[in-house]
Protein backbone atom coordinates (compact mmCIF):
# COMPACT_ATOMS: atom_id res chain seq x y z
CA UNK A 1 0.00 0.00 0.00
CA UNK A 2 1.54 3.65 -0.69
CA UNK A 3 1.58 6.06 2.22
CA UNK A 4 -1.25 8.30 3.10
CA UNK A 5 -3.62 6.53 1.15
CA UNK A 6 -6.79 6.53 2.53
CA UNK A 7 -9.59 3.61 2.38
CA UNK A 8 -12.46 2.20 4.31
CA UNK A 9 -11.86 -0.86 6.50
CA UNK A 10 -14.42 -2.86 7.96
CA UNK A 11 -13.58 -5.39 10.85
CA UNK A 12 -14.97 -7.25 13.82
CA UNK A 13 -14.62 -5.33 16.92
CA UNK A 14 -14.38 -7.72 20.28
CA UNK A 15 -14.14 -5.00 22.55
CA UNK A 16 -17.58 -3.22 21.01
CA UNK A 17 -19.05 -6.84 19.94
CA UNK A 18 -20.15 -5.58 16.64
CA UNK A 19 -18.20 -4.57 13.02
CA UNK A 20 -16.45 -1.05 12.74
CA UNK A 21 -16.28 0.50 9.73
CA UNK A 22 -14.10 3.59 10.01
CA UNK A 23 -11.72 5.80 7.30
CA UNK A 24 -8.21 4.90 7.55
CA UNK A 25 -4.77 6.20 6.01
CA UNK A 26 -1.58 3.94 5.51
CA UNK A 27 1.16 5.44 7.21
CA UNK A 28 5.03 5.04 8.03
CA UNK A 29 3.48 3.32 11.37
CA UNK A 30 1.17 1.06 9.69
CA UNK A 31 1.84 -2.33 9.38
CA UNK A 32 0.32 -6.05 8.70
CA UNK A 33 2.23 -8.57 10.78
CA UNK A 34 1.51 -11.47 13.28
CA UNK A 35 0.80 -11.73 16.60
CA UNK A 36 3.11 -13.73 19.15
CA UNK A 37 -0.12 -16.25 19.04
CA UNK A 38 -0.39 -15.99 14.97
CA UNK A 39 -3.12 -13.76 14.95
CA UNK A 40 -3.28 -12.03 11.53
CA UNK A 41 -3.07 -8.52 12.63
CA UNK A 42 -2.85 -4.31 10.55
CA UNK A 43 -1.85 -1.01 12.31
CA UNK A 44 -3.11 1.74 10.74
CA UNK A 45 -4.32 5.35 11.25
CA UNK A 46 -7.79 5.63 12.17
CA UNK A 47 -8.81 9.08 10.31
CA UNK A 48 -12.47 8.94 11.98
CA UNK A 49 -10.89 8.54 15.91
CA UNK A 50 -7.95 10.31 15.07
CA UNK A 51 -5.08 7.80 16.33
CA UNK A 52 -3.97 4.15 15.62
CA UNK A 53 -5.82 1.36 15.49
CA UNK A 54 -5.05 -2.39 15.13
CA UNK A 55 -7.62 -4.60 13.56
CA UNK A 56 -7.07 -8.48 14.21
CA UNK A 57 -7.79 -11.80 12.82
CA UNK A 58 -10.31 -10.83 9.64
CA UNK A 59 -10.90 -7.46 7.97
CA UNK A 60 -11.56 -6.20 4.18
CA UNK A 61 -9.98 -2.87 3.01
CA UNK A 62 -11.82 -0.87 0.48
CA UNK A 63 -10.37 2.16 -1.83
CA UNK A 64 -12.00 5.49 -1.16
C-alpha cells in the first residue's frame, strides 16, 4: 500500500461486539504482521478517531 492513502476498513470489533467500519490512512506506522499467538493482525491510522488502530484476525480494506 503507498503512504497516506486513505480507504475504508471494515472489521470485527471484540471490545464493542459488533463490526467497525471507520476511514483509515496507511502510514510510516502502519503495518500487517503477526501476533506472538499468529493472529493475523494491521496497524493503521484511524482518520475517523484520530489515532492508531489495530484490527485483528479478519478485515476487508476498500479504496476510497
Amino acid at each position: 500500500m503507498e503512504i497516506n492513502k486513505v480507504f475504508k476498513i471494515i472489521y470485527w470489533a471484540k471490545k464493542h461486539k459488533k463490526h467497525i467500519i471507520r476511514l483509515g490512512k496507511w502510514t510510516s506506522q502502519s503495518r500487517k504482521f503477526k501476533s506472538n499467538d499468529g493472529v493475523p493482525c494491521f496497524t493503521y491510522y484511524d482518520l475517523d478517531a484520530k489515532g492508531y488502530r489495530t484490527a485483528t484476525t479478519t478485515w476487508k480494506i476498500y479504496p476510497v
